[in-house]
C-alpha atoms as a PDB file:
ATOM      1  CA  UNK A   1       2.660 -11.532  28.971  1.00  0.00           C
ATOM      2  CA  UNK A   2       5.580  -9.808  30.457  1.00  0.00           C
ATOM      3  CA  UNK A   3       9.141 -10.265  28.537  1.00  0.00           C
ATOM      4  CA  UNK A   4      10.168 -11.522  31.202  1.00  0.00           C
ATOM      5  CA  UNK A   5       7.582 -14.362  31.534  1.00  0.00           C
ATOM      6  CA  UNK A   6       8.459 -14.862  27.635  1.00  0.00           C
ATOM      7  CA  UNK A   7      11.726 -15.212  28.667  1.00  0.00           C
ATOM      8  CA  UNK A   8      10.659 -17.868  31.092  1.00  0.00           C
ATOM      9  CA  UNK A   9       8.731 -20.153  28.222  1.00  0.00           C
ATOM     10  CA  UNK A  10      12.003 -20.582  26.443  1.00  0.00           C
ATOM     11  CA  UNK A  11      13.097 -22.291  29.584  1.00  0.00           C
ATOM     12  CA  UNK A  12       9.842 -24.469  30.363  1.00  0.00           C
ATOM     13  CA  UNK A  13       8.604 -22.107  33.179  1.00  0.00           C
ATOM     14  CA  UNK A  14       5.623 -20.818  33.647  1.00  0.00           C
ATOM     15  CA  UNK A  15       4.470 -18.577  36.791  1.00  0.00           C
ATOM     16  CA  UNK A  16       0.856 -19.175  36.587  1.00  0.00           C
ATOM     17  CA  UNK A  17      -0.951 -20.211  39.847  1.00  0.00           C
ATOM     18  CA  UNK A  18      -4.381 -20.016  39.704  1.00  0.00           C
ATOM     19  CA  UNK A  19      -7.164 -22.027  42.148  1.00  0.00           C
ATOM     20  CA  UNK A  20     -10.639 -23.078  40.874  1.00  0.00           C
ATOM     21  CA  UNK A  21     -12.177 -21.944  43.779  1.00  0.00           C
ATOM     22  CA  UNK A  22     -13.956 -18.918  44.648  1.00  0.00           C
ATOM     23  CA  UNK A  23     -12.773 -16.516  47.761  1.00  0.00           C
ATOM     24  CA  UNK A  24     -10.058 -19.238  49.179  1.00  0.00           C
ATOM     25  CA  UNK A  25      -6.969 -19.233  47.955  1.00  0.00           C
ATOM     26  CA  UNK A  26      -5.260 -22.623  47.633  1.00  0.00           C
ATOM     27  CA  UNK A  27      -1.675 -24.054  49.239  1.00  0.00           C
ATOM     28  CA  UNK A  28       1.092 -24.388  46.341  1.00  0.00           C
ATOM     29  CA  UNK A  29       0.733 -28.094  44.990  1.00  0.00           C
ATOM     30  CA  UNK A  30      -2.392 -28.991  46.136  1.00  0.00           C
ATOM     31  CA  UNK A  31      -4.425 -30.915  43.816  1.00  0.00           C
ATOM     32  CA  UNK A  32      -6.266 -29.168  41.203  1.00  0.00           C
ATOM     33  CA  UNK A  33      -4.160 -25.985  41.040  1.00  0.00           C
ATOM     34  CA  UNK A  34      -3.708 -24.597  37.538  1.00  0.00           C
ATOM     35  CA  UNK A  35      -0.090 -23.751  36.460  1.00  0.00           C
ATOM     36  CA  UNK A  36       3.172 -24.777  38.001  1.00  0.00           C
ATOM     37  CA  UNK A  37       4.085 -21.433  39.630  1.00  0.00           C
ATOM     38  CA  UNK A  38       3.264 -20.109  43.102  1.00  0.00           C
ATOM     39  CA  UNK A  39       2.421 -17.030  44.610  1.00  0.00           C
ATOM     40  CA  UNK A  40       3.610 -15.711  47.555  1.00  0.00           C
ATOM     41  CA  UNK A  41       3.376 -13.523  50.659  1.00  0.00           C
ATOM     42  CA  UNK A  42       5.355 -11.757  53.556  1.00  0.00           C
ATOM     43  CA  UNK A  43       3.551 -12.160  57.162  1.00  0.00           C
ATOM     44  CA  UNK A  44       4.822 -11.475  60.966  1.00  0.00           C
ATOM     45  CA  UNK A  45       2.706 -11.623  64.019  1.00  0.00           C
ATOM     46  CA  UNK A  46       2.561 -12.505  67.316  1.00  0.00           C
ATOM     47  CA  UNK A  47       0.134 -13.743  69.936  1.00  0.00           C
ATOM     48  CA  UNK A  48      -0.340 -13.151  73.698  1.00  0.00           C
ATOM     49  CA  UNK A  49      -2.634 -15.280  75.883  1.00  0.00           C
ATOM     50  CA  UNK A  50      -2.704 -16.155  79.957  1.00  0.00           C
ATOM     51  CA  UNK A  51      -0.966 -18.990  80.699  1.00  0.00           C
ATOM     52  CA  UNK A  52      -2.605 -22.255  81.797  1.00  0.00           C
ATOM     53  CA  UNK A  53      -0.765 -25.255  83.802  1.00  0.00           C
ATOM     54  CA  UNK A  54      -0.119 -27.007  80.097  1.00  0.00           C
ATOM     55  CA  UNK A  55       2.319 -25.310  78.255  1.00  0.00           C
ATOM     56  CA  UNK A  56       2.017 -27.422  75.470  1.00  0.00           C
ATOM     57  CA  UNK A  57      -1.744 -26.431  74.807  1.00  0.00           C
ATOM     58  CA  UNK A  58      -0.398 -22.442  75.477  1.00  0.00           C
ATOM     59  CA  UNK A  59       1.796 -22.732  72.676  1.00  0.00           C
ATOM     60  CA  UNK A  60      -1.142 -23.802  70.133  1.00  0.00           C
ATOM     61  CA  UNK A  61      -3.270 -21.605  71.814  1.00  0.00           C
ATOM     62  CA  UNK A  62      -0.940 -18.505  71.218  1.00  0.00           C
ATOM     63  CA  UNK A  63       0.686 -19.755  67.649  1.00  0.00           C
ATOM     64  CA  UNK A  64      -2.909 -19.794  66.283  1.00  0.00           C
ATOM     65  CA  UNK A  65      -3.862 -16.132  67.842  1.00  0.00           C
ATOM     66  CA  UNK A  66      -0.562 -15.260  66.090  1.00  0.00           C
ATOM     67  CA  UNK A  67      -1.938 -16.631  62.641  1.00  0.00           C
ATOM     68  CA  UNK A  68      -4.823 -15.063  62.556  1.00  0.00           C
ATOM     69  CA  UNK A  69      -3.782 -11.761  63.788  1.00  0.00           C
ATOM     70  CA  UNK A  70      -3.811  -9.384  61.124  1.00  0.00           C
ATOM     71  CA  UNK A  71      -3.396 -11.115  57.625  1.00  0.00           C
ATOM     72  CA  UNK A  72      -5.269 -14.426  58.238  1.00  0.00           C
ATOM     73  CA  UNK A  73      -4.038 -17.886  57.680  1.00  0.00           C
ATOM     74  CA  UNK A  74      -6.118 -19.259  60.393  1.00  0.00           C
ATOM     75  CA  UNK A  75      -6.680 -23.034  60.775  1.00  0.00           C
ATOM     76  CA  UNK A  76      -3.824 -24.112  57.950  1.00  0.00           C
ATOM     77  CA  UNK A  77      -2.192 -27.420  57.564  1.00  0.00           C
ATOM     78  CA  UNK A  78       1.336 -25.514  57.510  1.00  0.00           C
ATOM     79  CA  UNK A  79       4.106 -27.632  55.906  1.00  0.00           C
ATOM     80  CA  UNK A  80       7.132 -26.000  56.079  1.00  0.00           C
ATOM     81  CA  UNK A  81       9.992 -24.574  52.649  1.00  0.00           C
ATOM     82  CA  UNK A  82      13.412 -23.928  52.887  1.00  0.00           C
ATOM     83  CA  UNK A  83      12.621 -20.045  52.674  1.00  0.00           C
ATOM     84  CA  UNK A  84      13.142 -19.210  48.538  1.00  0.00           C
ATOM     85  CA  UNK A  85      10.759 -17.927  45.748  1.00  0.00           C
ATOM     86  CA  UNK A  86      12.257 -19.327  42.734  1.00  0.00           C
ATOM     87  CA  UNK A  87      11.531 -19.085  38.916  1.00  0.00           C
ATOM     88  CA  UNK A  88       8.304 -19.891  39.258  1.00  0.00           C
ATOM     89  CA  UNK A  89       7.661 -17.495  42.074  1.00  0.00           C
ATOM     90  CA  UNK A  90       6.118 -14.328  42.141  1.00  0.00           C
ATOM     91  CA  UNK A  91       5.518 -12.499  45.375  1.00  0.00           C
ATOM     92  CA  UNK A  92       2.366 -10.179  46.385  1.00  0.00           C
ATOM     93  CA  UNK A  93       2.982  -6.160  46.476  1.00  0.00           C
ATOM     94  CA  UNK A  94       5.819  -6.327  44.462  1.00  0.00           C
ATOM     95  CA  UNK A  95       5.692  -9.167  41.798  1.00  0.00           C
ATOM     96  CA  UNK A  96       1.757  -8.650  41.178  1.00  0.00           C
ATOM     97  CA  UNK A  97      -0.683  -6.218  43.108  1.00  0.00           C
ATOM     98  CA  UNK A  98       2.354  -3.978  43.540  1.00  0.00           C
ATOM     99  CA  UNK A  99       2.043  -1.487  46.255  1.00  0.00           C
ATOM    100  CA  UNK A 100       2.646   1.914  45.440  1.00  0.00           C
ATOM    101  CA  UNK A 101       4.397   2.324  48.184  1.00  0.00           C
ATOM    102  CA  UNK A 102       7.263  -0.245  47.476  1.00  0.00           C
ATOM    103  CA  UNK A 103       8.425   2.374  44.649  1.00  0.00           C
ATOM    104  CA  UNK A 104       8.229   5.551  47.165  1.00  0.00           C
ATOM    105  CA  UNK A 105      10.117   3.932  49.234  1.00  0.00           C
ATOM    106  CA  UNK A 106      13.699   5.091  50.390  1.00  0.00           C
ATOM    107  CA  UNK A 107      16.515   2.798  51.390  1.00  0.00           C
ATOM    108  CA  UNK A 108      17.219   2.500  55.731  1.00  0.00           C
ATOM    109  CA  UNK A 109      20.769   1.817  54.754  1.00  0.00           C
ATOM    110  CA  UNK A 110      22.887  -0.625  52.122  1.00  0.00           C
ATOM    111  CA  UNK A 111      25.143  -3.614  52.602  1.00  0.00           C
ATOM    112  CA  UNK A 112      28.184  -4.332  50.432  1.00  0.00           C
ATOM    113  CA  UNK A 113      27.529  -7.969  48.582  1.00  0.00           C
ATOM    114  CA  UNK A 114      30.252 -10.213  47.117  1.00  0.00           C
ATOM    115  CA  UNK A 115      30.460  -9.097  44.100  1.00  0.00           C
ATOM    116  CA  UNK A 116      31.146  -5.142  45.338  1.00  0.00           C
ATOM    117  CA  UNK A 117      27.677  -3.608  44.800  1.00  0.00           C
ATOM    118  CA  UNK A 118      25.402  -2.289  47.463  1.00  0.00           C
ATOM    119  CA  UNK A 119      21.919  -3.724  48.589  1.00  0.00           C
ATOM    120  CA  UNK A 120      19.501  -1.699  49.480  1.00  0.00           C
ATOM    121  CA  UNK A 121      17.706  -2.437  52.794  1.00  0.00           C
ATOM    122  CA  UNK A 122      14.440  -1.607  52.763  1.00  0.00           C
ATOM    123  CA  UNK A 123      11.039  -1.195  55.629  1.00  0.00           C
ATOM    124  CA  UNK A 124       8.836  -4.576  54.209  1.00  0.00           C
ATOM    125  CA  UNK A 125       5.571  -2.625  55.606  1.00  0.00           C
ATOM    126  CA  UNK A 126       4.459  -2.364  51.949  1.00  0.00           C
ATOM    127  CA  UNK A 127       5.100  -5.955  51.390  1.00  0.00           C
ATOM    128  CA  UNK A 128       3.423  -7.594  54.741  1.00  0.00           C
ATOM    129  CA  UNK A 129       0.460  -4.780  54.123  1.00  0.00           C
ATOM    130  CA  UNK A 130      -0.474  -6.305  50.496  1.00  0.00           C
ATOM    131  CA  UNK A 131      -0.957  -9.669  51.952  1.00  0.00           C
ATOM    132  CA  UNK A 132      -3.508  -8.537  54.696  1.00  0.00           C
ATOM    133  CA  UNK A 133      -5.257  -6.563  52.100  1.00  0.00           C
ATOM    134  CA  UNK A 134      -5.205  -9.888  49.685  1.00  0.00           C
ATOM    135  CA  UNK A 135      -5.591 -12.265  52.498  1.00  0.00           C
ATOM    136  CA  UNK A 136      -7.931  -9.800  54.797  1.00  0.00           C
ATOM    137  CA  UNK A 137      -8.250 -10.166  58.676  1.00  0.00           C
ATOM    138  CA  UNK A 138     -10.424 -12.265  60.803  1.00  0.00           C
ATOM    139  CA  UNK A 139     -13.159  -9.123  60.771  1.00  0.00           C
ATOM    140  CA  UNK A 140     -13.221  -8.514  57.227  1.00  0.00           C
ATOM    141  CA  UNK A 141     -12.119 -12.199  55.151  1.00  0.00           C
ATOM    142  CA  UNK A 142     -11.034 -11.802  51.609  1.00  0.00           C
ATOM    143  CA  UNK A 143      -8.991 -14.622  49.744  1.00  0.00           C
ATOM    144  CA  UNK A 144      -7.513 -16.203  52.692  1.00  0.00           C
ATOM    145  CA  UNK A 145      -6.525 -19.947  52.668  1.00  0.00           C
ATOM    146  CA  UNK A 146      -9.030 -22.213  52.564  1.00  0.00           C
ATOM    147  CA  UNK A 147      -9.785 -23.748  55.698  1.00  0.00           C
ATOM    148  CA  UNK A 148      -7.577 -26.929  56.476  1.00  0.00           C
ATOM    149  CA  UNK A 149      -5.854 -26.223  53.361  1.00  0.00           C
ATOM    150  CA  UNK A 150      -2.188 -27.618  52.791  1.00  0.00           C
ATOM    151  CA  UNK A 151      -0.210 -24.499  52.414  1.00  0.00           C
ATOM    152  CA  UNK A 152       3.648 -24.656  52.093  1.00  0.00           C
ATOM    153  CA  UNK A 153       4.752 -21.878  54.084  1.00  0.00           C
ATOM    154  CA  UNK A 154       8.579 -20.248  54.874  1.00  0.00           C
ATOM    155  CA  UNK A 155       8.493 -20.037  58.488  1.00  0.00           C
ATOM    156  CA  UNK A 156      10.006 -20.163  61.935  1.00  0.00           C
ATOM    157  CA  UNK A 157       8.623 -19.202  65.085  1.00  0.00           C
ATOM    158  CA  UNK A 158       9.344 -18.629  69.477  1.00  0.00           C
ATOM    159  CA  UNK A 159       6.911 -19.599  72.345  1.00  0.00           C
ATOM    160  CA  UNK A 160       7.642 -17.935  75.611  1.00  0.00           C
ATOM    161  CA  UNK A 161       6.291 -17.157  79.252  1.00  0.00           C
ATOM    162  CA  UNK A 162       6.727 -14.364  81.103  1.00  0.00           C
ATOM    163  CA  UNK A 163       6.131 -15.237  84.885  1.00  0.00           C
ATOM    164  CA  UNK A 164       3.824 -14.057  87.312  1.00  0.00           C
ATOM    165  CA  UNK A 165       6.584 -12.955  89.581  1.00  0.00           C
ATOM    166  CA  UNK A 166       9.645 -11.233  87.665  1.00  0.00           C
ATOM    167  CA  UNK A 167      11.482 -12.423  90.280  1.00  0.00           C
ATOM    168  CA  UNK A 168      11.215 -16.266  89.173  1.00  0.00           C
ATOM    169  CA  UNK A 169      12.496 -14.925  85.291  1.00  0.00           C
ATOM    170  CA  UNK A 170      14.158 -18.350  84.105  1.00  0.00           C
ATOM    171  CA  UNK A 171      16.413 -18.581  81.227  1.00  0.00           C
ATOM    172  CA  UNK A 172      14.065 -19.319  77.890  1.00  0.00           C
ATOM    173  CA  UNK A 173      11.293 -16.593  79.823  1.00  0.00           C
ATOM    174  CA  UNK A 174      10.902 -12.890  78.838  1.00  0.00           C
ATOM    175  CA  UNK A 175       8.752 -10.020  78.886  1.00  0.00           C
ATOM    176  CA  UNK A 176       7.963 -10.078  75.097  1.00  0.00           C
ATOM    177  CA  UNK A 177       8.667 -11.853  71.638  1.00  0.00           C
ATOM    178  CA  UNK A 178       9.470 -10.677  68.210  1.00  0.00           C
ATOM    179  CA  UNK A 179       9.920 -11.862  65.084  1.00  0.00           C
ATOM    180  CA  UNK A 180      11.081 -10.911  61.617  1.00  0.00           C
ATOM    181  CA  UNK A 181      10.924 -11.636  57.664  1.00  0.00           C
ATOM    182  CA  UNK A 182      12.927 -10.395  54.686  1.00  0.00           C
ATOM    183  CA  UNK A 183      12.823 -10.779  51.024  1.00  0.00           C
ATOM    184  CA  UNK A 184      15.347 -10.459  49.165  1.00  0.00           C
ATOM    185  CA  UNK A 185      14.680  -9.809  45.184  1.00  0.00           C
ATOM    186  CA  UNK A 186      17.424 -11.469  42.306  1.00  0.00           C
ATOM    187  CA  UNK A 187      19.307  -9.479  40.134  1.00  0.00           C
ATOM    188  CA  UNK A 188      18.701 -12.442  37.530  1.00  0.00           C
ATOM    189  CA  UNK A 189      16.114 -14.351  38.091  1.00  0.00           C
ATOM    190  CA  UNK A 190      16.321 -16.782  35.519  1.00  0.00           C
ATOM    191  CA  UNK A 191      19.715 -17.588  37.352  1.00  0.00           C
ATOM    192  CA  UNK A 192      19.400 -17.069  40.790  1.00  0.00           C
ATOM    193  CA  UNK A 193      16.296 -17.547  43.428  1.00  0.00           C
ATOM    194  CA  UNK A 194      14.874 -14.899  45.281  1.00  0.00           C
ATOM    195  CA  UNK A 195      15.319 -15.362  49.098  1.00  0.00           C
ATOM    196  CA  UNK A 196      13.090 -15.436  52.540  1.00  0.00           C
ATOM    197  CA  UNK A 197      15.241 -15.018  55.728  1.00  0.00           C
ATOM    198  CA  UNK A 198      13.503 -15.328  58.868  1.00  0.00           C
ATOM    199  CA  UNK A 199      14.552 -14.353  62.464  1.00  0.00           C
ATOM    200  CA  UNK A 200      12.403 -14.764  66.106  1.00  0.00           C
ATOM    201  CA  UNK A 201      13.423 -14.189  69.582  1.00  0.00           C
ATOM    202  CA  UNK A 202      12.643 -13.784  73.354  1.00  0.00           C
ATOM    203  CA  UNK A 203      13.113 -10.228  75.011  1.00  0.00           C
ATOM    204  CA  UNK A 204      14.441 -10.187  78.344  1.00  0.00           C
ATOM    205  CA  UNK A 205      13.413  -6.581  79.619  1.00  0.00           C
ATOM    206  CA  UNK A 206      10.567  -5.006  80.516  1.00  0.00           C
ATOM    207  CA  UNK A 207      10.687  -1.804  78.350  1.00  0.00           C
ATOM    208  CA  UNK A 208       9.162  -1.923  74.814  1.00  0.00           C
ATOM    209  CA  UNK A 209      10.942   0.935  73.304  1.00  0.00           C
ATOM    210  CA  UNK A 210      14.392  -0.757  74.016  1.00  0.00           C
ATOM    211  CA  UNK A 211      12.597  -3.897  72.143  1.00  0.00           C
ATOM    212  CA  UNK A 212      12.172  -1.326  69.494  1.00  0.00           C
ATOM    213  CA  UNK A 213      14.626   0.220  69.142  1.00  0.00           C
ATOM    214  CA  UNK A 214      16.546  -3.808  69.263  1.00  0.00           C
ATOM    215  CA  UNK A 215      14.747  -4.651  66.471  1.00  0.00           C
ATOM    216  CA  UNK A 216      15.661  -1.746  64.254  1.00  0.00           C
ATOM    217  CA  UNK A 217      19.355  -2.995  65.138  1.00  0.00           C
ATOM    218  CA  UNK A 218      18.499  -6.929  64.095  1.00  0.00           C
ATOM    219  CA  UNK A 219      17.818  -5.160  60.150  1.00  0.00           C
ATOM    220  CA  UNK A 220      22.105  -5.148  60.041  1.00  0.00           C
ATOM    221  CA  UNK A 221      22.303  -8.450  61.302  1.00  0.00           C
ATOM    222  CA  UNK A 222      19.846  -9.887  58.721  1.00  0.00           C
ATOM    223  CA  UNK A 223      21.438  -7.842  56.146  1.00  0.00           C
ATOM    224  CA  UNK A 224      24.912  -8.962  56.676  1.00  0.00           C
ATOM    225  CA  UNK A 225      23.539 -12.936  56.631  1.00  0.00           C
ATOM    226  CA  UNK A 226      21.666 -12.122  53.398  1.00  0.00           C
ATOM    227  CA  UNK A 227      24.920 -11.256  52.030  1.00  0.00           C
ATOM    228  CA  UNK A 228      26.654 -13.961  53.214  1.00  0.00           C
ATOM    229  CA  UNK A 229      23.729 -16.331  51.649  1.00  0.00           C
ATOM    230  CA  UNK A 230      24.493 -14.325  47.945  1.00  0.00           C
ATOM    231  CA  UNK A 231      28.431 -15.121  48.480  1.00  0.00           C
ATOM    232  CA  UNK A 232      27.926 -19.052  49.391  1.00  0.00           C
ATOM    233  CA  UNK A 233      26.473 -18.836  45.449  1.00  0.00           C
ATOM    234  CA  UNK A 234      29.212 -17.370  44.081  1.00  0.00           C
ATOM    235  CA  UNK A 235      31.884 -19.269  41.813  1.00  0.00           C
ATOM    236  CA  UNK A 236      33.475 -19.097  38.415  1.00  0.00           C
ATOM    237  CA  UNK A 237      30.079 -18.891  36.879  1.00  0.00           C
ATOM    238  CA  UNK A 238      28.802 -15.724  39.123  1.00  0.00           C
ATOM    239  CA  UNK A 239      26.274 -16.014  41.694  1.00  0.00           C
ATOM    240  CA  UNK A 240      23.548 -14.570  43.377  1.00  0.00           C
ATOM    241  CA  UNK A 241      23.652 -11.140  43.594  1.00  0.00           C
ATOM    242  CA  UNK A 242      20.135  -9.202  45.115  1.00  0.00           C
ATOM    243  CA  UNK A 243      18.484  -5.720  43.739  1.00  0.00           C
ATOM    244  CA  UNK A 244      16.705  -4.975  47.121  1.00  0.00           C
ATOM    245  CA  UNK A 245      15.748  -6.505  50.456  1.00  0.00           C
ATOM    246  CA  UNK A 246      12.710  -5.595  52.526  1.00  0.00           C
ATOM    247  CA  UNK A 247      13.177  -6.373  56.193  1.00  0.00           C
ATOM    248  CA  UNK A 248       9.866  -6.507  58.778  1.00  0.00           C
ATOM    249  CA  UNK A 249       8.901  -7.076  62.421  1.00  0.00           C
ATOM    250  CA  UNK A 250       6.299  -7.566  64.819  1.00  0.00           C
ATOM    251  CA  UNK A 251       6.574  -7.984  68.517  1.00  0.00           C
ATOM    252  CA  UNK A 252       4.607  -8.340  71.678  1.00  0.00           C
ATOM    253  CA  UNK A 253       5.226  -7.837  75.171  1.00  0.00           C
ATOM    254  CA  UNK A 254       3.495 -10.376  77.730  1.00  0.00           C
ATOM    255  CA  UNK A 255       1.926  -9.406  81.186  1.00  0.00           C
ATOM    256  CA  UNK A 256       2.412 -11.373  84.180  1.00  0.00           C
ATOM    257  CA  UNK A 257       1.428 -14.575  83.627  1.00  0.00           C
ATOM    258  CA  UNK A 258       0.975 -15.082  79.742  1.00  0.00           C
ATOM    259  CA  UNK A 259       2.443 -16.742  77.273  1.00  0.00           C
ATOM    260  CA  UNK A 260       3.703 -15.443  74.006  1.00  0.00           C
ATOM    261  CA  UNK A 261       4.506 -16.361  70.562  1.00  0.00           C
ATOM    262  CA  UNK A 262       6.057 -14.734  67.359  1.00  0.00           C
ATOM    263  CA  UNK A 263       6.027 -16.236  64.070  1.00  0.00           C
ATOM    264  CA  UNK A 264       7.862 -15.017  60.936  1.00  0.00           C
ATOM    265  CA  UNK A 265       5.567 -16.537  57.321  1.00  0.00           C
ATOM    266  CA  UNK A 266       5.557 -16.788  53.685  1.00  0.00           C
ATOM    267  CA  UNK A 267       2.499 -18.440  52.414  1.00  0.00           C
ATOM    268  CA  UNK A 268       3.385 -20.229  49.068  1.00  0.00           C
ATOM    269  CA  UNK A 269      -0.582 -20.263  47.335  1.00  0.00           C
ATOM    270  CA  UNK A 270      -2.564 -20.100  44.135  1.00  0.00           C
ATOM    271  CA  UNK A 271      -5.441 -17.074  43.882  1.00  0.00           C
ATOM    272  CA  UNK A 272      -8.283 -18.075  43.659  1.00  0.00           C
ATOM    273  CA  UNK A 273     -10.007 -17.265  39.965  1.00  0.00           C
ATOM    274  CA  UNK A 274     -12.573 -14.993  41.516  1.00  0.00           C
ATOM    275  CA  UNK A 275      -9.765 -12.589  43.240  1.00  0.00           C
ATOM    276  CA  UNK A 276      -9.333 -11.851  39.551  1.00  0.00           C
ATOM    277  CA  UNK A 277     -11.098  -9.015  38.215  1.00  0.00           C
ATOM    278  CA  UNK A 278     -12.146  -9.992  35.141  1.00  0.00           C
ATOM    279  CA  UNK A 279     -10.724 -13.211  35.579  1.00  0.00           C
ATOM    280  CA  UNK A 280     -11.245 -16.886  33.861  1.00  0.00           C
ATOM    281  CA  UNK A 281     -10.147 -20.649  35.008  1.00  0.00           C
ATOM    282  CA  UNK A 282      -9.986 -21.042  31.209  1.00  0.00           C
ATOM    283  CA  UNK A 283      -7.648 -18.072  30.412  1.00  0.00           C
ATOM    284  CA  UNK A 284      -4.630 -18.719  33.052  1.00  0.00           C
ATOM    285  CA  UNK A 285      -2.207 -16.360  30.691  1.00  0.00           C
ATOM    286  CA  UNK A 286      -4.223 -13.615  30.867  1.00  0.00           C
ATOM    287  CA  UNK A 287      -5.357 -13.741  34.615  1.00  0.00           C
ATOM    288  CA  UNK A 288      -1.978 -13.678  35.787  1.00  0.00           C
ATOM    289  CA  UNK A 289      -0.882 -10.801  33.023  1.00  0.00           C
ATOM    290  CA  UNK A 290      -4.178  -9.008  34.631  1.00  0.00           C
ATOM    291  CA  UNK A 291      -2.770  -9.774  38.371  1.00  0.00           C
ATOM    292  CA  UNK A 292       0.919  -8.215  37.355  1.00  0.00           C
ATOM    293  CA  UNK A 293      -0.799  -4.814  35.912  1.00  0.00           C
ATOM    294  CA  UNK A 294      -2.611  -3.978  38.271  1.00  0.00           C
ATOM    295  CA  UNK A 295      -1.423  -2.242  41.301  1.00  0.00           C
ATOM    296  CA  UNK A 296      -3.118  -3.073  44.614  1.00  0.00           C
ATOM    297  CA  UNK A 297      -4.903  -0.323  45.146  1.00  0.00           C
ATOM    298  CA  UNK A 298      -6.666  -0.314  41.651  1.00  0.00           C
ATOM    299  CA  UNK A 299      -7.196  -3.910  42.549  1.00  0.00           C
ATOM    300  CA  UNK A 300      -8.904  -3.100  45.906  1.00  0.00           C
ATOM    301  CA  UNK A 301     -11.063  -0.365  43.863  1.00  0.00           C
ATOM    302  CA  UNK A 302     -12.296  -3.072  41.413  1.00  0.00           C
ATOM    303  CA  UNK A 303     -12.762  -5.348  43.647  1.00  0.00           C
ATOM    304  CA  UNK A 304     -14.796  -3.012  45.768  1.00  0.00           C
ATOM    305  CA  UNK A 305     -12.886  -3.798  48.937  1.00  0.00           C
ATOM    306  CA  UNK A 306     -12.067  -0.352  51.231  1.00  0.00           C
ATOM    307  CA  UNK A 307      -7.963  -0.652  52.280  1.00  0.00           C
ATOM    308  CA  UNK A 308      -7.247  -2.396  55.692  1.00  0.00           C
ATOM    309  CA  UNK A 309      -3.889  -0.842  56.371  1.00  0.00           C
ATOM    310  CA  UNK A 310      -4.783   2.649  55.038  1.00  0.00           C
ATOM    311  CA  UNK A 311      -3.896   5.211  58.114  1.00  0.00           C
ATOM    312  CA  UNK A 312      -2.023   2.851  60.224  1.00  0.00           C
ATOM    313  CA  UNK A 313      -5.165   0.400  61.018  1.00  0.00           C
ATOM    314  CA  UNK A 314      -3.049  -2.666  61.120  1.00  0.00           C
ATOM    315  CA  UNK A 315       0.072  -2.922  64.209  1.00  0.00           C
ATOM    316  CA  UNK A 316       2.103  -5.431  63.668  1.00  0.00           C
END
């Protein structure tokens, strides 16, 4: 057990979130869940199909192609959280399975916080990557939700059309979507939660690049609200004051004719006991001590899974 999960006893925490089943994982609070913690994820995707005379059914249509792009969390009951992973929290490729890649990682740029220190603003590829290699994709299906499952999820989302004739472009229309998720890690986390902020819009040109290049932009915007969410904390007591955020995106752009949607997610779950290598439903400590040593790529070697996301596989 970590000192900092020792630390966490003393208070009447514990981080443990385990699920009796095998492959699925569970949503946070469902029945039958062992521990009181939660474990989450950092997902962005969006979905193009052609538009139909119901835009209603588009919308479904488009949000689901959107949830099971890439890390799946197809055909979920999604409830929806205020956006925070708390002292019971820990989060995937950072938290537990850590990525490699989070600690080669060099800072985009930093953002002054209330309290005078820089955050560092950080790419959240390594993040969103961990949960499609936990989760898998709808070709290769790991320890994704179980189907119908309850899971509490951060999240906010945009549906929009893109006309068959540019020239009838209403306001609300576009020629793509985007969305976007950060995580932003506590200095002191037996004090302060960490925080999800999520972002999604409508793009009203027709070149991607701009989009791009737009989106690279929105990472000071988020950064400067993430700040301002640390200094609404503060008081005579302190307040929240963050180590690191990691900022992500995904976009698409719509033909003629389709209709698009972008959603921004962060699955709160419990593992299920066989994603465990050497795991037991009767040793909860220990799986979760096993879960927070292991870095994800020794846990895709024991697991005998090959990576998803090595060399670029997985756009989002």
């Amino acid at each position: 057990m970590s000192e900092f999960d020792k630390k966490l006893n003393t208070l009447g925490v514990d981080r443990i979130s385990v699920s009796p089943y095998k492959k699925w994982s569970r949503g946070y609070l469902e029945p039958g869940n062992v521990g009181n913690g939660y474990v989450s994820g950092l997902k962005v995707d969006a979905g193009v199909v052609d538009k139909t005379d119901d835009m209603i059914l588009d919308g479904i249509v488009s949000h689901d192609r959107a949830e099971t792009k890439n890390a799946y969390i197809g055909q979920i009951n999604m409830t929806t959280a205020s956006s925070f992973s708390g002292v019971g929290g820990t989060v995937l490729g950072y938290d537990i399975l850590r990525n490699p890649e989070v600690d080669k990682a060099k800072p985009l740029f930093t953002e002054k916080q209330w309290d005078g220190s820089e955050l560092p603003i950080y790419d959240a590829k390594p993040l969103q990557d961990t949960l499609v290699e936990y989760f898998g994709t709808k070709d290769d299906m790991r320890h994704y939700p179980a189907p119908g499952a309850f899971v509490c999820c951060a999240n906010k989302g945009v549906t929009a059309e893109r006309p068959k004739n540019d020239a009838d472009m209403k306001p609300g229309q576009g020629y793509g979507v985007w969305s976007a998720i950060a995580i932003s890690f506590a200095k002191d986390p037996t004090k302060y939660a960490s925080m999800y902020v999520e972002d999604a819009g409508v793009w009203e040109t027709p070149n991607e690049d701009e989009l791009i290049e737009y989106l690279k932009g929105r990472r000071n915007a988020m950064a400067k609200s993430i700040a301002a969410c640390g200094e609404n904390t503060a008081g005579e007591n302190g307040g929240a004051v963050f180590t690191s955020s990691w900022i992500g995106f995904a976009h698409a752009m719509m033909k003629p004719g389709q209709v698009g949607n972008a959603i921004t997610v962060a699955p709160y779950i419990a593992m299920p006991v066989d994603s465990i290598p050497g795991g037991s439903i009767l040793t909860p400590d220990t799986d979760m001590d096993i879960m927070q040593n292991l870095t994800m790529p020794e846990w895709l070697d024991k697991m005998g899974y090959q990576s998803l996301t090595k060399g670029g596989n997985i756009n989002y």
